[in-house]
N, C-alpha and C. Protein backbone atom coordinates (compact mmCIF):
# COMPACT_ATOMS: atom_id res chain seq x y z
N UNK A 1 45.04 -0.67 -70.50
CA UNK A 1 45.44 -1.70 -69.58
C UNK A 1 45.29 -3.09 -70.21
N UNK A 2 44.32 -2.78 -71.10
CA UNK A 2 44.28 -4.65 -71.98
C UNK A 2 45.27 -5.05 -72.80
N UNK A 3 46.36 -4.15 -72.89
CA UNK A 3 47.69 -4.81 -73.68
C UNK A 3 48.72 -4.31 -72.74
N UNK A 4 48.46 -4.11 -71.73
CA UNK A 4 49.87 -4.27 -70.61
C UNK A 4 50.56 -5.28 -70.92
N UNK A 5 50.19 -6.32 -70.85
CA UNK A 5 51.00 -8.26 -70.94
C UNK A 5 51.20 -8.46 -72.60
N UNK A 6 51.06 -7.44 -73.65
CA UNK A 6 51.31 -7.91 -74.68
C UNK A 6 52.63 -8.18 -75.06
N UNK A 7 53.51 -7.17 -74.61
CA UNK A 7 54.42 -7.07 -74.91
C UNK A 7 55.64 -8.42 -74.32
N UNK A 8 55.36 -8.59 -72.73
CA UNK A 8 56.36 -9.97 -72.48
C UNK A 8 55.58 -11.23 -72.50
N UNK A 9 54.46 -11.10 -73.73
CA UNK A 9 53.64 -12.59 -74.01
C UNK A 9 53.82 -12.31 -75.63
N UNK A 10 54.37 -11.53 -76.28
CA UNK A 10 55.07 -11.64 -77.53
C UNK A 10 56.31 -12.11 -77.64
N UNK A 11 57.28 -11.63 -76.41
CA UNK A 11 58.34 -11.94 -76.31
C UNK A 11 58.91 -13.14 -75.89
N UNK A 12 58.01 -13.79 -74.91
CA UNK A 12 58.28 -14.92 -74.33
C UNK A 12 57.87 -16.29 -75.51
N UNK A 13 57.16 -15.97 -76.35
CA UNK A 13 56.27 -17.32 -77.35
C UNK A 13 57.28 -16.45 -79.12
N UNK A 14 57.53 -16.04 -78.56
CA UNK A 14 59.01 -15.59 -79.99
C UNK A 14 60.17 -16.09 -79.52
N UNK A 15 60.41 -15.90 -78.47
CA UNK A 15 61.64 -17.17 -77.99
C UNK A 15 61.53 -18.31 -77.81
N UNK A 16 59.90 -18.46 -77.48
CA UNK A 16 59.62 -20.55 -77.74
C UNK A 16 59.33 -20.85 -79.25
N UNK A 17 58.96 -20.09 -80.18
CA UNK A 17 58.86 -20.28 -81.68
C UNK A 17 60.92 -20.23 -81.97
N UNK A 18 61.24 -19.39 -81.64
CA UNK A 18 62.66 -19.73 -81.75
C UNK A 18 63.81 -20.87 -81.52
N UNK A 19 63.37 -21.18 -80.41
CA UNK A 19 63.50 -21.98 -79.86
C UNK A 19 63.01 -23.84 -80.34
N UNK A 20 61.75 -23.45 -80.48
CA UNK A 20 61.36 -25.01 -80.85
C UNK A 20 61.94 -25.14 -82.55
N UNK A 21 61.65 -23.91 -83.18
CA UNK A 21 62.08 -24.15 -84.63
C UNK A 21 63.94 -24.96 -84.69
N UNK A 22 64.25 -23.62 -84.20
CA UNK A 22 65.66 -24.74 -83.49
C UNK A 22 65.77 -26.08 -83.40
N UNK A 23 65.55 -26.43 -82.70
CA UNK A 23 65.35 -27.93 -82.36
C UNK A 23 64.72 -28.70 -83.23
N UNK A 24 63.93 -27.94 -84.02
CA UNK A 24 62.93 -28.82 -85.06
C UNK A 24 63.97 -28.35 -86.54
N UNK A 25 64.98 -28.04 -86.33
CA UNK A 25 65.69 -27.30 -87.83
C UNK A 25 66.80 -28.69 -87.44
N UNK A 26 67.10 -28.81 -86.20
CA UNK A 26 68.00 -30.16 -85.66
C UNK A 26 67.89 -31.43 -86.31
N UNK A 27 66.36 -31.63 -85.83
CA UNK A 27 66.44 -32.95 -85.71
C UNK A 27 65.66 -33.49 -87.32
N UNK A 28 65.35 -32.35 -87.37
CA UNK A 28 64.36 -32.72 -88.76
C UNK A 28 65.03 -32.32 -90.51
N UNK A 29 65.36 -31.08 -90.47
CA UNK A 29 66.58 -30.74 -91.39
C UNK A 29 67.59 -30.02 -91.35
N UNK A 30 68.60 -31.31 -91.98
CA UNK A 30 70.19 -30.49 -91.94
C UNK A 30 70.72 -29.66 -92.58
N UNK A 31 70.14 -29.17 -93.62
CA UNK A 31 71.01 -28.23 -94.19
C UNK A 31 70.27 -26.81 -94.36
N UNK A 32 69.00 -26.28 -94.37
CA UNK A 32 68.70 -25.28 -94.55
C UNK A 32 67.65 -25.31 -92.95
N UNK A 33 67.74 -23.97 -92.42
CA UNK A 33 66.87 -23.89 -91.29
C UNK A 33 65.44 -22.93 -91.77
N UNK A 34 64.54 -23.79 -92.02
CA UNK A 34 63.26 -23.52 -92.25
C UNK A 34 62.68 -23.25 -91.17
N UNK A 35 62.59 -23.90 -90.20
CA UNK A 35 61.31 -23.38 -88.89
C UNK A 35 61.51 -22.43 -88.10
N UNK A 36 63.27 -22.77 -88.08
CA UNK A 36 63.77 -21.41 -87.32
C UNK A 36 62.80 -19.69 -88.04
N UNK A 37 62.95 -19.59 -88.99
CA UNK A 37 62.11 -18.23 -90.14
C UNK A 37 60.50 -18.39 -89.68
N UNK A 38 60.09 -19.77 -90.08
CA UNK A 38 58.62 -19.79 -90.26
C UNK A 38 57.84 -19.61 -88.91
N UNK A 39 58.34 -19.88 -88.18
CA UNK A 39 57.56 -20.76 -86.61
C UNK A 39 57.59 -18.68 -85.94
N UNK A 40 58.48 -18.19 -85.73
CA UNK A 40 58.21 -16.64 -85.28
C UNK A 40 57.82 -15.69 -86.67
N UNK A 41 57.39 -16.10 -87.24
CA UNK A 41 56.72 -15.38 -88.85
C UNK A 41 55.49 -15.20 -88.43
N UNK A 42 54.85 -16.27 -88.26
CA UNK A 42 53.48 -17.04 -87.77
C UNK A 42 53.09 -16.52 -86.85
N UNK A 43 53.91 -16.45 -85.67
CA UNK A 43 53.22 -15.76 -83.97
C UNK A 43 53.35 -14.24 -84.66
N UNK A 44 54.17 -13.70 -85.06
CA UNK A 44 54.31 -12.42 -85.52
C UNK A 44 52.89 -12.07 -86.59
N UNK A 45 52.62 -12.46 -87.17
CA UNK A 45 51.54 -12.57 -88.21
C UNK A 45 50.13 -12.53 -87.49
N UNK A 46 50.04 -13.67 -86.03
CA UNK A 46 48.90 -13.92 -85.43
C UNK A 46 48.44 -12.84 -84.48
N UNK A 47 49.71 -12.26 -84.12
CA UNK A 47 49.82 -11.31 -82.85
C UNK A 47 49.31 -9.81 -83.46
N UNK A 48 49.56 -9.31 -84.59
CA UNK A 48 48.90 -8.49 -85.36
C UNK A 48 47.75 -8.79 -85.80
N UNK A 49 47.30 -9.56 -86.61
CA UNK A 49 45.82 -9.67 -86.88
C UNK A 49 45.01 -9.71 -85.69
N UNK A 50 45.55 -10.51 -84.21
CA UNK A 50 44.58 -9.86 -82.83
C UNK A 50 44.19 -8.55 -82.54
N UNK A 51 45.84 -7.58 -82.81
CA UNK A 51 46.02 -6.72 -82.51
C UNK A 51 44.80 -5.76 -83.37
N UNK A 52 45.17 -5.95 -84.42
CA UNK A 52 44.19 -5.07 -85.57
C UNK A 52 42.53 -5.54 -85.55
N UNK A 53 42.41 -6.75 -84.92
CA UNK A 53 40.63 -7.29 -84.87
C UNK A 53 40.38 -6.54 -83.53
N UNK A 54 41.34 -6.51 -82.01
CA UNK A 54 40.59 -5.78 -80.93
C UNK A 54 40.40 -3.94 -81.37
N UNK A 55 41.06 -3.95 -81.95
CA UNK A 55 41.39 -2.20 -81.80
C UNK A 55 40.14 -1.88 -83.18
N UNK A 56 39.79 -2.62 -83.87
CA UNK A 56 38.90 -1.99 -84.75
C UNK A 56 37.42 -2.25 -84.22
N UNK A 57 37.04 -2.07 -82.89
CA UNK A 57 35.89 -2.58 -82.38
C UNK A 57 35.16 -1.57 -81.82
């Protein structure tokens, strides 16, 4: 029951990392989209190392 909400609280902050990288690939650089890649790399990266620190307890 402690990862019921994991799944549409991964999904929902992967579409705001998507999202803001977007906007930050806009306004900040024009020709290659860097944050768009990096910004859901990161939540993806963070969301596993939680995952792997609760479950080894």
């Amino acid at each position: 029951m402690k990862y019921a909400g994991l799944t549409s609280q991964l999904l929902v902050s992967l579409g705001l990392s998507v999202y803001a990288g977007l906007w930050l690939d806009k306004h900040l650089i024009k020709s290659t989209p860097i944050f768009v890649w990096v910004l859901p790399l990161f939540i993806l990266t963070g969301t596993i190392i939680k995952i792997i620190k609760d479950t080894s307890k």
